[in-house]
Protein backbone atom coordinates (compact mmCIF):
# COMPACT_ATOMS: atom_id res chain seq x y z
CA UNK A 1 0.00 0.00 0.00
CA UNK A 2 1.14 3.30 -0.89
CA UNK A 3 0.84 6.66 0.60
CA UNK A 4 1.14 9.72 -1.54
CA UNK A 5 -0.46 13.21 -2.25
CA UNK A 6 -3.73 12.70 -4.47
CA UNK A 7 -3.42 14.64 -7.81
CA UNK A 8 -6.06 17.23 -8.88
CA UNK A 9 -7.69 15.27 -11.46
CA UNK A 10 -7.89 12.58 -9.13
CA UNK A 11 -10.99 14.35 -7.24
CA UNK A 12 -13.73 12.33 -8.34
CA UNK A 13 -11.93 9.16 -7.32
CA UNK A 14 -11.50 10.53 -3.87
CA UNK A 15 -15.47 11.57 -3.40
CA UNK A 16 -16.64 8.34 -4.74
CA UNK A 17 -13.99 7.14 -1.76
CA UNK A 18 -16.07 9.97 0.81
CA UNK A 19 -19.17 8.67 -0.28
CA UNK A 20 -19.05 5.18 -0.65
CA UNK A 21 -17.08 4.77 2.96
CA UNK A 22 -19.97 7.05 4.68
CA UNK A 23 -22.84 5.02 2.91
CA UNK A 24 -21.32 1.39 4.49
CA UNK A 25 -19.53 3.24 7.65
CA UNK A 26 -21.95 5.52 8.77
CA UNK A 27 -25.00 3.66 8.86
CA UNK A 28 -25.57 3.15 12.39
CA UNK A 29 -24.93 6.75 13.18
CA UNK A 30 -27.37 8.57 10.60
CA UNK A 31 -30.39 7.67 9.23
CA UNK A 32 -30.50 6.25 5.59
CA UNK A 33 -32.20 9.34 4.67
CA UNK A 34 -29.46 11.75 5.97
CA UNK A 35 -26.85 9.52 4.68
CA UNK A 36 -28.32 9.62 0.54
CA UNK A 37 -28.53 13.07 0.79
CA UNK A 38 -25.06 13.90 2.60
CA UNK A 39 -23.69 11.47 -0.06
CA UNK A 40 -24.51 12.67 -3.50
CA UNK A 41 -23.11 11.57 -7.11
CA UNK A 42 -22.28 15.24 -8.68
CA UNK A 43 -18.98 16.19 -6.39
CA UNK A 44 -19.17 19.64 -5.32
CA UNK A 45 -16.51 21.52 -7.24
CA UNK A 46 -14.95 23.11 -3.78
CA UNK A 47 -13.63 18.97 -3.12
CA UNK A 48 -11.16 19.70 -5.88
CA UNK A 49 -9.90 22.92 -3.84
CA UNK A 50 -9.15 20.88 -0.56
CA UNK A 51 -7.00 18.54 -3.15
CA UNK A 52 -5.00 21.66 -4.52
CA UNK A 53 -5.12 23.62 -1.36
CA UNK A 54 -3.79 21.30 1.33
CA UNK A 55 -1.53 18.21 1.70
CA UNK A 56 -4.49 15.61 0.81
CA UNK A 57 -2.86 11.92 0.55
CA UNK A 58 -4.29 9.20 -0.50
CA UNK A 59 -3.45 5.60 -0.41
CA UNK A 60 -3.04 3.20 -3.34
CA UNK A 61 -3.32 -0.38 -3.97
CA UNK A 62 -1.32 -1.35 -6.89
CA UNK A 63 -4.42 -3.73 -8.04
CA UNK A 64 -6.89 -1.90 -7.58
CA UNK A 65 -6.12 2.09 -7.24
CA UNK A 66 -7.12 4.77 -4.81
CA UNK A 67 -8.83 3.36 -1.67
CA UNK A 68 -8.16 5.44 1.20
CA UNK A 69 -8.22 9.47 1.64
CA UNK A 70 -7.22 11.92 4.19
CA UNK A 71 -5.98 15.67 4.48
CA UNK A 72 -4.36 18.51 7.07
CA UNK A 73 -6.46 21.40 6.43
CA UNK A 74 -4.09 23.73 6.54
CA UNK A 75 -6.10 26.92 7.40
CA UNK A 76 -7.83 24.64 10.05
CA UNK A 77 -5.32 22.35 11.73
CA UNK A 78 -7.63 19.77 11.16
CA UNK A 79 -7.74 16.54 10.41
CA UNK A 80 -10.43 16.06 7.70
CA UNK A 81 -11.89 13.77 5.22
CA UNK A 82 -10.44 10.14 6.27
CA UNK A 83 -12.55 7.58 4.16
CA UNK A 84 -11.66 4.08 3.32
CA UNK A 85 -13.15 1.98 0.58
CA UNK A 86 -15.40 -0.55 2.53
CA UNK A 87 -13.66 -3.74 1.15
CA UNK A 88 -10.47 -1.60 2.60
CA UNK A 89 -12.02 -1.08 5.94
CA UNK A 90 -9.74 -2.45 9.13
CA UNK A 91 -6.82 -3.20 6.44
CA UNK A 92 -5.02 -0.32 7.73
CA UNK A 93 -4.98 2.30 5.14
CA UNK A 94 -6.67 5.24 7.23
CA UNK A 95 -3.92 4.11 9.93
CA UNK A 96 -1.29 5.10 7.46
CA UNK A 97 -3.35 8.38 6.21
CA UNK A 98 -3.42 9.88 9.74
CA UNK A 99 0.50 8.92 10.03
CA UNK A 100 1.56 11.05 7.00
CA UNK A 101 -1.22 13.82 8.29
CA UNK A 102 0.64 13.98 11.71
CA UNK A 103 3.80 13.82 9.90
CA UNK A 104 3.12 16.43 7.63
CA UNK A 105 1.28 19.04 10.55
CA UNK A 106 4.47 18.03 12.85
CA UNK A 107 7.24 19.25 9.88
CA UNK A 108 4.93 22.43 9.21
CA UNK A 109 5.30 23.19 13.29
CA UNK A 110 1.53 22.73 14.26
CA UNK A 111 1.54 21.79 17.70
CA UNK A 112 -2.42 20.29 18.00
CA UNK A 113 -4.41 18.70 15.56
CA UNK A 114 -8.53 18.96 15.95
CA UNK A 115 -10.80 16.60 14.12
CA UNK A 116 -14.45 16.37 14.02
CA UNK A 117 -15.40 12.84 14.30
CA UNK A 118 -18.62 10.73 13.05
CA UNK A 119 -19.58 8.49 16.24
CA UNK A 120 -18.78 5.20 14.56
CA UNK A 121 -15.07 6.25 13.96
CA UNK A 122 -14.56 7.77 17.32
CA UNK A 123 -12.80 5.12 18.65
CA UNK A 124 -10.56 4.43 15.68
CA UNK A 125 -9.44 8.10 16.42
CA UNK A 126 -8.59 7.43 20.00
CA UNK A 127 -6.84 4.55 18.71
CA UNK A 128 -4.60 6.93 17.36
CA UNK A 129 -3.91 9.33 19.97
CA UNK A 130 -7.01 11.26 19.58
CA UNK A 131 -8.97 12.75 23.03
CA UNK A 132 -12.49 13.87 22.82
CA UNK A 133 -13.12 17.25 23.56
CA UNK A 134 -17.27 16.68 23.84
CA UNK A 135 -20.19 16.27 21.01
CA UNK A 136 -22.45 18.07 19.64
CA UNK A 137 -24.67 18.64 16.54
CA UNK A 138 -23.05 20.10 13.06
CA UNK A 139 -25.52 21.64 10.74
CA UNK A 140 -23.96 19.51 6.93
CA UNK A 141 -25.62 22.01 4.26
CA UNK A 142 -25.41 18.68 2.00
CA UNK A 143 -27.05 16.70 4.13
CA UNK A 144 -29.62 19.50 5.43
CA UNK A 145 -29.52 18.06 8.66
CA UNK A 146 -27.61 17.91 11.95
CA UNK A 147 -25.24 15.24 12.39
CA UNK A 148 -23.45 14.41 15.66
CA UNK A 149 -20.19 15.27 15.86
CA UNK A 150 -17.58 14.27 18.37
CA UNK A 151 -15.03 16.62 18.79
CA UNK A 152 -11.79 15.65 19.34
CA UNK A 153 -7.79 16.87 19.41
CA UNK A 154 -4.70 15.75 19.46
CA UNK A 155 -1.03 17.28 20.48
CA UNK A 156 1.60 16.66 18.29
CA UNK A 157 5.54 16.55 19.01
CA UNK A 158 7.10 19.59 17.26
């Protein structure tokens, strides 16, 4: 499995990614309802931005292509947009994703990283160093609904 940093034109690879992990992942958290409309087809042109803005990586399988994203949001010092392919899920490729996000935030001198979490992947984020701050609801203008958020940080070693 390889880690690098997705390409522009790679976008629509990377939401198919978003939406396909939150469809399987998510669906204990959000209703099916929420989920179709927080998950739809026609990528937002602003996705590509995030791609060409901040360090977004990606991780490849040589069979079968892109299967994992995740990216420092620079303006932010967040953690944002770690999906895995469902056939990927548990394999370890978000593991390696929020490596190369800590490693990248740690060489640019950030000394915290903040995420905001869905509630199924909260643990995998304390897994990984990650302390919840506390929940709440997060109006998602896709979804046009509030989801639950859990709110969470972690310090980094500069």
């Amino acid at each position: 499995m390889k880690i690098r940093r997705a390409l522009a034109e790679e976008a629509e690879a990377c939401w198919n990614i978003r939406n396909l992990a939150i469809r399987e992942g998510c669906k204990t958290a959000y209703s099916a309802a929420v989920i179709n409309a927080w998950t739809p087809d026609v990528m937002p042109e602003d996705y590509r931005k995030e791609i060409t803005q901040n360090p977004f990586f990606v991780a490849e399988d040589p069979r079968n292509g892109l299967v994992a994203t995740g990216y420092l949001d620079l303006a932010a010092g967040s953690v944002e947009a770690i999906f895995t392919l469902p056939d990927y899920f548990g394999k370890g490729c978000a593991s390696k994703i929020i490596e190369a996000i800590k490693s990248e935030a740690e060489q640019r001198g950030l000394k915290r990283l903040t995420l905001s979490s869905t509630p199924n992947a909260q643990s995998f984020y304390q897994q990984h160093g990650f302390l919840l701050i506390g929940e709440d609801n997060h109006f998602s203008g896709l979804a046009q609904a509030d989801l639950r958020c859990m709110h969470m940080f972690i310090d980094l070693v500069v």
